[in-house]
N, C-alpha and C. Protein backbone atom coordinates (compact mmCIF):
# COMPACT_ATOMS: atom_id res chain seq x y z
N UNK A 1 -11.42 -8.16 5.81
CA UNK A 1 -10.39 -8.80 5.00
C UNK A 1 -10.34 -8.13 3.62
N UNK A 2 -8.81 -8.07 3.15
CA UNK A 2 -9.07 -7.18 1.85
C UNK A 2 -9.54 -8.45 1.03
N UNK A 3 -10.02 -7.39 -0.51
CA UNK A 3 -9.96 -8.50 -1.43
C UNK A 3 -9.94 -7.54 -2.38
N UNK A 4 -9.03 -6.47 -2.58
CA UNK A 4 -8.62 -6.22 -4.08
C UNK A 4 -7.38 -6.22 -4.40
N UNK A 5 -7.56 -8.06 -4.63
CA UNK A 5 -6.07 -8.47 -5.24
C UNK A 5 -7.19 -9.28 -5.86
N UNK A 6 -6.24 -10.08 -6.62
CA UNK A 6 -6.35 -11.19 -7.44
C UNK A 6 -5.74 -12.80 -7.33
N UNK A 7 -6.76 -13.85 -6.90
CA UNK A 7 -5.94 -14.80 -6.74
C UNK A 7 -6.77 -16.12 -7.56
N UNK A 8 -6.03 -17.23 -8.22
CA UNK A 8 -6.36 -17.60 -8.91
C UNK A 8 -7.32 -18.74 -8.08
N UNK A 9 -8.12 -19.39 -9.01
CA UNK A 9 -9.28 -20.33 -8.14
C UNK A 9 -8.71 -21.52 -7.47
N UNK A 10 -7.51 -22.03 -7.78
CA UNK A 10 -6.47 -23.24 -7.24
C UNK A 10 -5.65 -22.61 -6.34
N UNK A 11 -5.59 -21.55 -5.99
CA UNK A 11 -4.86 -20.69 -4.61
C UNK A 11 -5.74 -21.40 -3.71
N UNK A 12 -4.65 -21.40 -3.02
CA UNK A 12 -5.31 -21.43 -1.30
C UNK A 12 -4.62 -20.88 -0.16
N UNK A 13 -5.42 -19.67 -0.10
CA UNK A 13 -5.33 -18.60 1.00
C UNK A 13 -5.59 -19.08 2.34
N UNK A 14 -4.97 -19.09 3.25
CA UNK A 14 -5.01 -19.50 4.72
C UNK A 14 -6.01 -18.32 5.44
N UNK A 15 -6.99 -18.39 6.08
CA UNK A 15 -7.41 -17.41 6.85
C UNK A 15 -6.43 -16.78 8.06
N UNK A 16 -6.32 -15.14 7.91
CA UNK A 16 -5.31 -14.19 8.43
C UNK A 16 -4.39 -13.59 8.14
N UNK A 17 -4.17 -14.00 6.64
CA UNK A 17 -3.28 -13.66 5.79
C UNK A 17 -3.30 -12.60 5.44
N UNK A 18 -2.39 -11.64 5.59
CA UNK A 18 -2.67 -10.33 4.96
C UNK A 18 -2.34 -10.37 3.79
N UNK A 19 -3.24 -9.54 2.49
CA UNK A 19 -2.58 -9.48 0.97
C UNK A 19 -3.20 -7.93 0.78
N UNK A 20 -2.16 -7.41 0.16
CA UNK A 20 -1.85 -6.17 -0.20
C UNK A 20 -3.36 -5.72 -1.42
N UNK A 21 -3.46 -4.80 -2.23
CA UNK A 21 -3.85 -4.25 -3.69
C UNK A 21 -3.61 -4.84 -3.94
N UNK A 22 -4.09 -4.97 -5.43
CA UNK A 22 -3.28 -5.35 -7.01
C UNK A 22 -2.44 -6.13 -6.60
N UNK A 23 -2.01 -7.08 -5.75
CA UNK A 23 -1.37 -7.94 -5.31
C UNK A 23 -2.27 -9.56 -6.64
N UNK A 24 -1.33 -10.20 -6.90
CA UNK A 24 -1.48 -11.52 -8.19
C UNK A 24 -1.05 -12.72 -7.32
N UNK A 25 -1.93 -13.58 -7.41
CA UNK A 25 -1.52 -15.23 -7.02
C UNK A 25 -2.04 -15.67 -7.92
N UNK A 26 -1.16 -16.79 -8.17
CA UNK A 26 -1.70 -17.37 -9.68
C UNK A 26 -1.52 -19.42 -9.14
N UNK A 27 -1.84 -20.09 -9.90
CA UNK A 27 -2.06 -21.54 -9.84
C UNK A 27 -1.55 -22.21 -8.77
N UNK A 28 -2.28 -22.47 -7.92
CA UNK A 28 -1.57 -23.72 -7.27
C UNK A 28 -0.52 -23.43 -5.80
N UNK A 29 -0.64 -21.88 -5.92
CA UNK A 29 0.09 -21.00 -4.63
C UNK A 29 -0.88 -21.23 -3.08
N UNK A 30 -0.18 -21.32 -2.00
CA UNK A 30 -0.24 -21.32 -1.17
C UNK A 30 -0.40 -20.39 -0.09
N UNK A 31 -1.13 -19.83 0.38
CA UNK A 31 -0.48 -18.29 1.11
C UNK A 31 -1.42 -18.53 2.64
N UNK A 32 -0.30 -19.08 3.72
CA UNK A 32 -0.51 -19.15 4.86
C UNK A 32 -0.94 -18.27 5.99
N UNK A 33 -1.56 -18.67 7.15
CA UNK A 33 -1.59 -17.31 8.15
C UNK A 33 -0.66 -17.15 8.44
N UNK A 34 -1.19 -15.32 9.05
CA UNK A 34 -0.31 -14.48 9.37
C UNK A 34 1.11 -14.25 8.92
N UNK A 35 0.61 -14.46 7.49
CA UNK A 35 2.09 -13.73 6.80
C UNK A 35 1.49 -12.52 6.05
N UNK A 36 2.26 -11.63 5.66
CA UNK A 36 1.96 -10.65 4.88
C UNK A 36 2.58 -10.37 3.61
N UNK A 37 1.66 -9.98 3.00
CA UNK A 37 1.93 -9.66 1.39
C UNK A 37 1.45 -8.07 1.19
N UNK A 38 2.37 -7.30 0.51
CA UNK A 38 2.32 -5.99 0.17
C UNK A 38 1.41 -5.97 -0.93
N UNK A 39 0.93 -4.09 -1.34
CA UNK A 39 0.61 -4.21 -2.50
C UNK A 39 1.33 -4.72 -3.43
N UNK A 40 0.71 -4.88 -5.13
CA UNK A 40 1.19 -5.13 -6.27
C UNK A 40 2.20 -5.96 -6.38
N UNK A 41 2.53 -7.33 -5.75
CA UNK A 41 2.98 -8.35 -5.49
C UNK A 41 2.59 -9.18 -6.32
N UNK A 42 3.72 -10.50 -7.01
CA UNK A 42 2.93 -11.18 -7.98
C UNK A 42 3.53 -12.40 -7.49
N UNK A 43 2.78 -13.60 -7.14
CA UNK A 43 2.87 -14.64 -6.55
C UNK A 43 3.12 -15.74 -7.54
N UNK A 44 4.08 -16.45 -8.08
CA UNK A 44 3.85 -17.41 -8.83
C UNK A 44 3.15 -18.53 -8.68
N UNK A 45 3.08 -19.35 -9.72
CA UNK A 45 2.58 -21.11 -9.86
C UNK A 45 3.12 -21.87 -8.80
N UNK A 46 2.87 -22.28 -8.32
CA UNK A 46 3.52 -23.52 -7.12
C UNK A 46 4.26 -22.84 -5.04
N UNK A 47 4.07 -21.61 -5.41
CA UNK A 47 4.99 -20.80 -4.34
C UNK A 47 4.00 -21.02 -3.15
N UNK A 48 4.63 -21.16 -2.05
CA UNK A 48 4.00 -21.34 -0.89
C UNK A 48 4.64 -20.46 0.23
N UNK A 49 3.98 -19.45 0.87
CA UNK A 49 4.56 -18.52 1.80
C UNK A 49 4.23 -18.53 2.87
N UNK A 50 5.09 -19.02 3.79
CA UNK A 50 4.66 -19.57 4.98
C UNK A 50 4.47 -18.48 6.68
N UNK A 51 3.77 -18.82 7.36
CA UNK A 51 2.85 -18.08 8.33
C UNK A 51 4.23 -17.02 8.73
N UNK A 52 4.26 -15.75 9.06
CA UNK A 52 5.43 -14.41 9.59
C UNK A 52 6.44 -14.61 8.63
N UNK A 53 5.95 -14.37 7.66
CA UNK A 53 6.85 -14.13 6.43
C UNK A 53 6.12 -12.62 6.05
N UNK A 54 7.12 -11.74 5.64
CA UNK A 54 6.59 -10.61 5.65
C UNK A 54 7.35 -10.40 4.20
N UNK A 55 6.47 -9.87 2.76
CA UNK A 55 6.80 -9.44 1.26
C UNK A 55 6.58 -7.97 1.38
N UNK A 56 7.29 -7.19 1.13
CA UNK A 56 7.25 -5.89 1.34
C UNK A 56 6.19 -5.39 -0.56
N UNK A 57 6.05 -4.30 -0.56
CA UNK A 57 5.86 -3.68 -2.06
C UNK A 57 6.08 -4.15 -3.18
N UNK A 58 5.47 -5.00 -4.41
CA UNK A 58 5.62 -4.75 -5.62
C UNK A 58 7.32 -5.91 -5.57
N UNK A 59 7.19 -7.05 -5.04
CA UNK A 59 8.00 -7.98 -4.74
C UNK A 59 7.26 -9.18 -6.37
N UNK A 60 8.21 -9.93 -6.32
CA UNK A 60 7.85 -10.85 -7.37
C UNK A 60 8.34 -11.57 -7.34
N UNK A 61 7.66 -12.62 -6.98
CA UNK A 61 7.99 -14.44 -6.41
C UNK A 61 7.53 -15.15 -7.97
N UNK A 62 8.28 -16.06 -8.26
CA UNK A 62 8.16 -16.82 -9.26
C UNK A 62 8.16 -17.81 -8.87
N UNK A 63 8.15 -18.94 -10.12
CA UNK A 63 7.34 -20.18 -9.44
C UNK A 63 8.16 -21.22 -9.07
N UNK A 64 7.56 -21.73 -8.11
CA UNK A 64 8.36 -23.15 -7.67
C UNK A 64 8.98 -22.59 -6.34
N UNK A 65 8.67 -21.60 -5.55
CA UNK A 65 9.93 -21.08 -4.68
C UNK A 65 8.42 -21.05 -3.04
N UNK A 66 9.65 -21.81 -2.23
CA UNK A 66 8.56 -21.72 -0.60
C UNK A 66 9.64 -20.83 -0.02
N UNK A 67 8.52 -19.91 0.77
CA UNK A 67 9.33 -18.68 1.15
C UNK A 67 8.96 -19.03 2.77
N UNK A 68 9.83 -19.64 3.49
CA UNK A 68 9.56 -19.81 4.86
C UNK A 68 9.76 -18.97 6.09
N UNK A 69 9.29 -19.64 7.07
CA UNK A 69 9.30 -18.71 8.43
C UNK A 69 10.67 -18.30 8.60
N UNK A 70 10.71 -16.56 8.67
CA UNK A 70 11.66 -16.05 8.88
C UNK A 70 12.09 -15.52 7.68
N UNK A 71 12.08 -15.58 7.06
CA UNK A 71 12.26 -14.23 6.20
C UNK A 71 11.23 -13.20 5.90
N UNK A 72 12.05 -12.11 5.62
CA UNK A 72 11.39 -10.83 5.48
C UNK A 72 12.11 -10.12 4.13
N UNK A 73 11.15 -9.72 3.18
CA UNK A 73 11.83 -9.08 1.81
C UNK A 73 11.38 -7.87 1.82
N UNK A 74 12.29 -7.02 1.65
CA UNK A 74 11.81 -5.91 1.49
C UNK A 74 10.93 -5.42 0.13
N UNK A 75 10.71 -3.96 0.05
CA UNK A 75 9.90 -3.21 -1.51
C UNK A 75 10.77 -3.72 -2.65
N UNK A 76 10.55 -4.40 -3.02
CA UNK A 76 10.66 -4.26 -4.67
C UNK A 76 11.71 -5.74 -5.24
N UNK A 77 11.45 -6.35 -4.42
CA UNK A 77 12.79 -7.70 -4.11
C UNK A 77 11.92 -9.26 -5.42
N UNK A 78 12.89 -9.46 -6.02
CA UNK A 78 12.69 -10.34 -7.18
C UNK A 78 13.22 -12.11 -6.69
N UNK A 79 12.25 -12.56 -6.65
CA UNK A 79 13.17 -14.36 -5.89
C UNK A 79 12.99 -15.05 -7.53
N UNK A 80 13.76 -15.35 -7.79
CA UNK A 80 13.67 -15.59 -8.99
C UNK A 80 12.97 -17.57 -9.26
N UNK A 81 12.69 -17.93 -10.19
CA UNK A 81 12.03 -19.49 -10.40
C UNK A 81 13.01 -20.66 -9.79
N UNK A 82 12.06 -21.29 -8.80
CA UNK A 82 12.65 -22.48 -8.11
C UNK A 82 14.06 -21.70 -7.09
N UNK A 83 14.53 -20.69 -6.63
CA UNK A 83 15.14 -20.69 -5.45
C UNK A 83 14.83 -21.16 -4.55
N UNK A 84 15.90 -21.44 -3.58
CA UNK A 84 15.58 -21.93 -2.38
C UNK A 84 16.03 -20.83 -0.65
N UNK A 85 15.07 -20.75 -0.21
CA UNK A 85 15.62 -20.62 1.34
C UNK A 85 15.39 -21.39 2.48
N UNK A 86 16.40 -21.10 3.41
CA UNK A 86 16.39 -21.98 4.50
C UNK A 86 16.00 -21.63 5.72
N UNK A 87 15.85 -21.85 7.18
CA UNK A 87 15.12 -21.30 7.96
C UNK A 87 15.87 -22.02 9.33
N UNK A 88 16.56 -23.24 8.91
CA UNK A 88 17.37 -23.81 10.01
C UNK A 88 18.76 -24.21 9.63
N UNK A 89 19.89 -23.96 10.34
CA UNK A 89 21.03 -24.31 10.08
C UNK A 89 21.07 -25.80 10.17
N UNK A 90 21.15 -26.51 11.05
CA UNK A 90 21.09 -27.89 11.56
C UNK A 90 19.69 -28.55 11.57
N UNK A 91 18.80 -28.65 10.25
CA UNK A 91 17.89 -29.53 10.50
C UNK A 91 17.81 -30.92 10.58
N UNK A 92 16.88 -31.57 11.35
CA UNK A 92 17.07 -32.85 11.73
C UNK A 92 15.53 -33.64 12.02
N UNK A 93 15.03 -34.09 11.00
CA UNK A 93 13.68 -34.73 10.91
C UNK A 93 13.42 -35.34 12.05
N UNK A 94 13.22 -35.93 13.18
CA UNK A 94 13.21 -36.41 14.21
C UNK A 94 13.61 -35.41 15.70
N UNK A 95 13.99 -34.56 15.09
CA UNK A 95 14.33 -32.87 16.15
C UNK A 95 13.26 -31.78 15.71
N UNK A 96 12.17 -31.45 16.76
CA UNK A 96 11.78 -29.81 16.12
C UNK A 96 12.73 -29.09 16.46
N UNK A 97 12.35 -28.35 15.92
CA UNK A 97 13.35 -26.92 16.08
C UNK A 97 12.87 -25.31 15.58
N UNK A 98 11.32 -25.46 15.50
CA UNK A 98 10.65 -24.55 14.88
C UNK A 98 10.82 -23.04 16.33
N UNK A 99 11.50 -23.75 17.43
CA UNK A 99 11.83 -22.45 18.11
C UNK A 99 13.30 -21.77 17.55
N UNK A 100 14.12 -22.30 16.75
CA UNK A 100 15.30 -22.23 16.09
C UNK A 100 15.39 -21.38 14.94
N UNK A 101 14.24 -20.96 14.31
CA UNK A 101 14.08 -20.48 12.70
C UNK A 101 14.66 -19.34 13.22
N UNK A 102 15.84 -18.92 12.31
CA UNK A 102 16.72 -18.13 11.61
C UNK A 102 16.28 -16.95 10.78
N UNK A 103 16.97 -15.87 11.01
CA UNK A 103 16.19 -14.80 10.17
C UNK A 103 17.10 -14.66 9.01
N UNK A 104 16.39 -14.41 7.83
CA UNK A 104 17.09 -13.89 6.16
C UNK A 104 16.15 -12.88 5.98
N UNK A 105 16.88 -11.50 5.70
CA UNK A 105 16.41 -10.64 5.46
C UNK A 105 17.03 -9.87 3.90
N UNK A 106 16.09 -9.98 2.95
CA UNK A 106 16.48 -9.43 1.20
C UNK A 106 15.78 -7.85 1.71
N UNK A 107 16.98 -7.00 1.45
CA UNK A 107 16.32 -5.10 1.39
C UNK A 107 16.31 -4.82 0.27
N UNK A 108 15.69 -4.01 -0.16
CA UNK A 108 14.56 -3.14 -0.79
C UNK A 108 15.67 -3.43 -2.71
N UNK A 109 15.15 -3.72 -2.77
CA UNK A 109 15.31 -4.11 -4.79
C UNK A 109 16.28 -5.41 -5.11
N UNK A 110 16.31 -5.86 -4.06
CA UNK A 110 17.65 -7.25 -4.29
C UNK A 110 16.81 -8.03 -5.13
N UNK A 111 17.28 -8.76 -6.01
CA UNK A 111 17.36 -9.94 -6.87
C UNK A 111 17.81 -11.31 -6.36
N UNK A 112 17.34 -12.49 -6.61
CA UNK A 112 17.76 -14.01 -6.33
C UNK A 112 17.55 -14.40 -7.34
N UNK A 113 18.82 -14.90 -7.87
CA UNK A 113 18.77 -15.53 -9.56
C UNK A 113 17.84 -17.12 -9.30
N UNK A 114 17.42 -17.34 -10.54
CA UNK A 114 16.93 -19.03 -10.45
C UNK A 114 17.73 -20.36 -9.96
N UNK A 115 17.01 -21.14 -9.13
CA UNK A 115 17.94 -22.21 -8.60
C UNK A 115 18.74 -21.55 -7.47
N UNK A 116 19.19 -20.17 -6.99
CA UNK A 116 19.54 -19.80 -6.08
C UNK A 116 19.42 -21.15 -5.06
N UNK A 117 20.39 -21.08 -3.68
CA UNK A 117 20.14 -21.12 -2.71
C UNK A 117 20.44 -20.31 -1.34
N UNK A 118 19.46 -19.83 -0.34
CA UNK A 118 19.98 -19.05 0.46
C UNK A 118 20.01 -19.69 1.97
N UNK A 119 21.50 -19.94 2.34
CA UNK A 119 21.35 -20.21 3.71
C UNK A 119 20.84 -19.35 4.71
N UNK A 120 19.96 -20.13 5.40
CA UNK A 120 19.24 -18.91 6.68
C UNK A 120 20.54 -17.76 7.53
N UNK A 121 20.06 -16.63 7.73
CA UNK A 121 20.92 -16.27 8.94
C UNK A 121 21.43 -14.70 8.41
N UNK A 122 21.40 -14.44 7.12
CA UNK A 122 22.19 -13.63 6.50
C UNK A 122 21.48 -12.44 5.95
N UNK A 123 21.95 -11.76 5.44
CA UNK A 123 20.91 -10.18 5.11
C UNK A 123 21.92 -10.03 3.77
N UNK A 124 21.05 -9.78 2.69
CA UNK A 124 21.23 -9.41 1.07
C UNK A 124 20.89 -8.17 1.48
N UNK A 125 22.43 -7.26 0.87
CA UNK A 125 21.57 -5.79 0.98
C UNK A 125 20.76 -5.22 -0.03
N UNK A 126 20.60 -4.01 -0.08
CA UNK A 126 19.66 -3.43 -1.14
C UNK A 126 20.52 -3.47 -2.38
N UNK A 127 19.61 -4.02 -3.51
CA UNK A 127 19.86 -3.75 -5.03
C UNK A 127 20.91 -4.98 -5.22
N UNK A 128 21.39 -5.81 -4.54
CA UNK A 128 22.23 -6.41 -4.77
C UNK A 128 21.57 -7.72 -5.67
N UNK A 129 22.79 -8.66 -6.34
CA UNK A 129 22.11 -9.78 -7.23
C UNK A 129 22.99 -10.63 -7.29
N UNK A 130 22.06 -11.87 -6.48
CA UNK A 130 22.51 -12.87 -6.38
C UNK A 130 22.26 -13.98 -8.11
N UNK A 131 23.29 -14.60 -8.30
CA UNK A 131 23.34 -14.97 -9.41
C UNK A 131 22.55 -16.41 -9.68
N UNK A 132 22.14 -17.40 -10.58
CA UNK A 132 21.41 -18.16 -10.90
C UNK A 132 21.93 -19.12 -10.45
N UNK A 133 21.80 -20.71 -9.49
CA UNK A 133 22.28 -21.39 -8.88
C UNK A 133 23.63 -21.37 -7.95
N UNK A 134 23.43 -19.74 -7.33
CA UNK A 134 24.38 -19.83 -6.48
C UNK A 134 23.89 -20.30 -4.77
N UNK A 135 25.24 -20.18 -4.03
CA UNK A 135 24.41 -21.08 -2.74
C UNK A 135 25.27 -19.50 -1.95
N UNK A 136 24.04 -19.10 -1.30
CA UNK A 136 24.64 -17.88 -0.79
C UNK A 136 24.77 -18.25 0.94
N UNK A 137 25.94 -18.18 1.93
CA UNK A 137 26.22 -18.48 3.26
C UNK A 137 26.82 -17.43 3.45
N UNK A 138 26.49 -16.17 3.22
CA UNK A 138 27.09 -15.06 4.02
C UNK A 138 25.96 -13.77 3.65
N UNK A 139 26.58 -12.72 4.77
CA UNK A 139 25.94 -11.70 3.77
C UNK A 139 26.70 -11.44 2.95
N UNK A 140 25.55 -10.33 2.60
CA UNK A 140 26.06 -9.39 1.20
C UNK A 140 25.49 -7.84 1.31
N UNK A 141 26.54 -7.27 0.64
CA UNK A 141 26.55 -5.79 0.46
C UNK A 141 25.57 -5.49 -0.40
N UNK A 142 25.18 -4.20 0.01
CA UNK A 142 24.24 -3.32 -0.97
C UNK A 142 24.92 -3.24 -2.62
N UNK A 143 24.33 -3.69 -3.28
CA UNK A 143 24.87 -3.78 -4.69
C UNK A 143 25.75 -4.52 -5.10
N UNK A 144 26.20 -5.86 -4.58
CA UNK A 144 27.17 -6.62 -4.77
C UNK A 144 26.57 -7.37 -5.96
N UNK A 145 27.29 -8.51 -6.57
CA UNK A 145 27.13 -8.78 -7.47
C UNK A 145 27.75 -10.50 -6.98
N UNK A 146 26.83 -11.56 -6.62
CA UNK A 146 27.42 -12.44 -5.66
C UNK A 146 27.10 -13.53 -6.87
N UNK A 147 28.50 -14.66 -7.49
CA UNK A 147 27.54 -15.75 -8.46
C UNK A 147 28.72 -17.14 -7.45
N UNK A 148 28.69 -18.25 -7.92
CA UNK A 148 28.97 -19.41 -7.51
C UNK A 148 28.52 -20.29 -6.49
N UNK A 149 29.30 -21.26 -6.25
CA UNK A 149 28.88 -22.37 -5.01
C UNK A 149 30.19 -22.58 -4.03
N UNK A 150 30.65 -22.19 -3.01
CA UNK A 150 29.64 -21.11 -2.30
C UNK A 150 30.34 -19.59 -3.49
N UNK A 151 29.01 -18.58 -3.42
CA UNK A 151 29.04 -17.75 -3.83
C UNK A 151 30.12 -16.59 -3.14
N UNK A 152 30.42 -16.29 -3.94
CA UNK A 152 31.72 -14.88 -3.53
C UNK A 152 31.32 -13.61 -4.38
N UNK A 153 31.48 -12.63 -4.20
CA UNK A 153 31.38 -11.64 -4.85
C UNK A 153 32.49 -11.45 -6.38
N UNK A 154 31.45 -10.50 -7.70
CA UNK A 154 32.87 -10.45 -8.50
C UNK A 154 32.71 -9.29 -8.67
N UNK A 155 31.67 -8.46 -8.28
CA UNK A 155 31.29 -7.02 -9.40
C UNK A 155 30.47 -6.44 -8.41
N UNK A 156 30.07 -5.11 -8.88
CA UNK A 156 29.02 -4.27 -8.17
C UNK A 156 27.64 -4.13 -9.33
N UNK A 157 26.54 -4.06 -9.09
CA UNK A 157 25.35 -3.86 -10.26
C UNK A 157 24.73 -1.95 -9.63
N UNK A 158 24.29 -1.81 -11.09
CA UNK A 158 23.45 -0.68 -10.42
C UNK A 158 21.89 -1.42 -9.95
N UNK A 159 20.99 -0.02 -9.15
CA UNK A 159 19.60 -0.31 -9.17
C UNK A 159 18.78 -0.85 -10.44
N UNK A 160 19.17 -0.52 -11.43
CA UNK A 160 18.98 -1.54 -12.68
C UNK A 160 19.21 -2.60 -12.94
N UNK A 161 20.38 -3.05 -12.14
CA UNK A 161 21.21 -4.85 -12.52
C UNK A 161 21.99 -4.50 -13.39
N UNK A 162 22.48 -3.79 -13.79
CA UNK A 162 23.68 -3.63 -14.64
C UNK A 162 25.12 -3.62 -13.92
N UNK A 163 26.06 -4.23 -14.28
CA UNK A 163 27.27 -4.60 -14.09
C UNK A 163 27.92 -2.79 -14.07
N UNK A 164 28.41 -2.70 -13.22
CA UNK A 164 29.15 -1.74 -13.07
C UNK A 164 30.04 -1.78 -13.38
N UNK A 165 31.20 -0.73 -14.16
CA UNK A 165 32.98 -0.58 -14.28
C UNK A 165 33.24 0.62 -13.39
N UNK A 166 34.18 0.74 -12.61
CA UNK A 166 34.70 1.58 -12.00
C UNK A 166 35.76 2.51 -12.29
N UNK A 167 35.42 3.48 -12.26
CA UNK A 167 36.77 4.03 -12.96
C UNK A 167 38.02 4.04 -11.73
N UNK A 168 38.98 4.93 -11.90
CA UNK A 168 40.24 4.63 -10.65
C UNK A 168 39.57 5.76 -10.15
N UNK A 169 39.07 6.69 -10.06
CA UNK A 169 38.33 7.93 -9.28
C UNK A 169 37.32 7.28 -8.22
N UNK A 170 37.04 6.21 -8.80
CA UNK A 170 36.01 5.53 -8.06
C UNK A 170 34.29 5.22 -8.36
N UNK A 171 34.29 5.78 -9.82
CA UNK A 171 32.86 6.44 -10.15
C UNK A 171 32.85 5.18 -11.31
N UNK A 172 31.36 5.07 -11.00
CA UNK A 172 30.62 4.38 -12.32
C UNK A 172 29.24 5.14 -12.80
N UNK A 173 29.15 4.76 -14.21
CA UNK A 173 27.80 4.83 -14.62
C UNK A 173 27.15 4.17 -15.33
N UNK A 174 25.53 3.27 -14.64
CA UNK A 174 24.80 2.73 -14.80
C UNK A 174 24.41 2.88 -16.42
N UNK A 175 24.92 1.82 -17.35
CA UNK A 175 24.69 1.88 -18.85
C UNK A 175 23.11 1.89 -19.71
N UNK A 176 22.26 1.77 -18.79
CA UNK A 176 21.03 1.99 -19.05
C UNK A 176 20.00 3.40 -18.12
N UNK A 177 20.37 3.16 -17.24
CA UNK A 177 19.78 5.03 -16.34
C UNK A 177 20.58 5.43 -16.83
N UNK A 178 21.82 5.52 -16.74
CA UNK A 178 22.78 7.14 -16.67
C UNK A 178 23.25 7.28 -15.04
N UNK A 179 22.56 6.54 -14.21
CA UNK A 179 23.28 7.19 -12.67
C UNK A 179 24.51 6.67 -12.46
N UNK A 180 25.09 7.73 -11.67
CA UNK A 180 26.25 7.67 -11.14
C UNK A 180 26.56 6.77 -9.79
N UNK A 181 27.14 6.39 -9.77
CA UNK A 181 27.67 4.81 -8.56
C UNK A 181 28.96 5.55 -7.75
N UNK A 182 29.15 5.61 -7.08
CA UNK A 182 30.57 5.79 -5.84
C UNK A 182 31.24 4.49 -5.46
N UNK A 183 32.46 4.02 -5.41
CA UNK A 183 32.83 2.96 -4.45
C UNK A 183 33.83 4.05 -3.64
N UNK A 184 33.70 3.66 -2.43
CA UNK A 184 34.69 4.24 -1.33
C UNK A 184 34.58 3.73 -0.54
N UNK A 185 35.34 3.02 -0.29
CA UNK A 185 36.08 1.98 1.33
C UNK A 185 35.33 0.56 1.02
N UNK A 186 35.13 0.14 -0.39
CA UNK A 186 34.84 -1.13 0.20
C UNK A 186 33.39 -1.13 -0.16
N UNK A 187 32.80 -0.09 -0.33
CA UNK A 187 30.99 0.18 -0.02
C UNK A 187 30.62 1.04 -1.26
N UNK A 188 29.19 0.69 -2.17
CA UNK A 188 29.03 1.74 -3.18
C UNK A 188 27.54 2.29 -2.69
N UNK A 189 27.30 3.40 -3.57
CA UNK A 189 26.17 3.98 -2.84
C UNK A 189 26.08 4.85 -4.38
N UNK A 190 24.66 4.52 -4.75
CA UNK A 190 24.08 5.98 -5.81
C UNK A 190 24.80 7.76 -5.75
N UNK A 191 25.08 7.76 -6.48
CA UNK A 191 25.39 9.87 -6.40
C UNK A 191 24.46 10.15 -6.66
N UNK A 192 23.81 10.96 -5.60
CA UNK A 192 21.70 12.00 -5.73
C UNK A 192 22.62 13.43 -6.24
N UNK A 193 22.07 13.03 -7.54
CA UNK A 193 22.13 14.67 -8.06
C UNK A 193 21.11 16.04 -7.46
């Protein structure tokens, strides 16, 4: 079993749990079997991550947020304080349905603003950012920029979170990197110099 992470003395680690390096749990966190935690992962105050939940790389859970069966986050994915996800469409206290759990899948640098909610079922693409008490029931595109109840898209962000402008050519640039953004057909994607 590893143990070079760090977890605070009010954690309670489930035996089978995988945890990454330099991986951080701090007060009062929960971390169930057979879920996995990447390196350099930082677990907040109150978060509970429940058994085949898989945190990819250098992910950062803040506090107040249960990350349940069936989701999977990719490298570098931010759930921001007190979000919520879901794991069943139709739950019903008096019905199991734990053969029913739903997959949500966040790729590689997405953001979940605070108070978020995410209905099960849907895939956040990469880099995209969901906004602070929005209720997200669909997917979303790589770099979208998704805020309300239910949430709709208004904007594109770079890999930074910066709000993109588009020019009519189609090109943006990220006001803090400098990179260049493409939209074409609907879809944006980084320009690799």
């Amino acid at each position: 079993m590893n143990t070079n992470y760090f977890a605070h003395e009010t954690a309670i680690i489930d035996k089978g749990a995988q945890i990454g390096d330099s991986t951080k749990i701090w007060h009062f966190a929960h971390i169930m079997s057979d879920c996995s935690i990447a390196d350099n992962c930082t677990i907040g105050q109150n978060v509970v991550v429940f058994p085949k939940v898989v945190l990819g790389k250098n992910c950062k859970v803040q506090n107040n947020v249960s990350i349940y069966t069936g989701v999977i986050c990719e490298d570098d994915v931010f759930l921001g304080p007190s979000m919520v996800f879901t794991n069943v469409s139709n739950p019903r206290s008096a019905i199991n349905r734990k053969d029913k759990f739903e997959r949500t899948l966040v790729q590689k640098g997405a953001t979940i603003g605070a108070n978020a909610t995410i209905v099960c079922g849907n895939t956040i693409g990469s880099y995209a950012l969901i906004g602070a008490g929005a209720v997200l029931t669909v997917n979303v595109l790589p770099y979208a920029l998704m805020v309300g109840n239910p949430a709709k898209q208004i904007g594109w962000v770079s890999e930074y979170g910066n709000r993109l402008n588009f020019s009519q050519e189609g090109t943006a640039i990220c006001s803090e990197s400098g990179e260049v953004y493409e939209l074409y057909n609907g879809k944006v994607k980084r320009k690799l110099l």
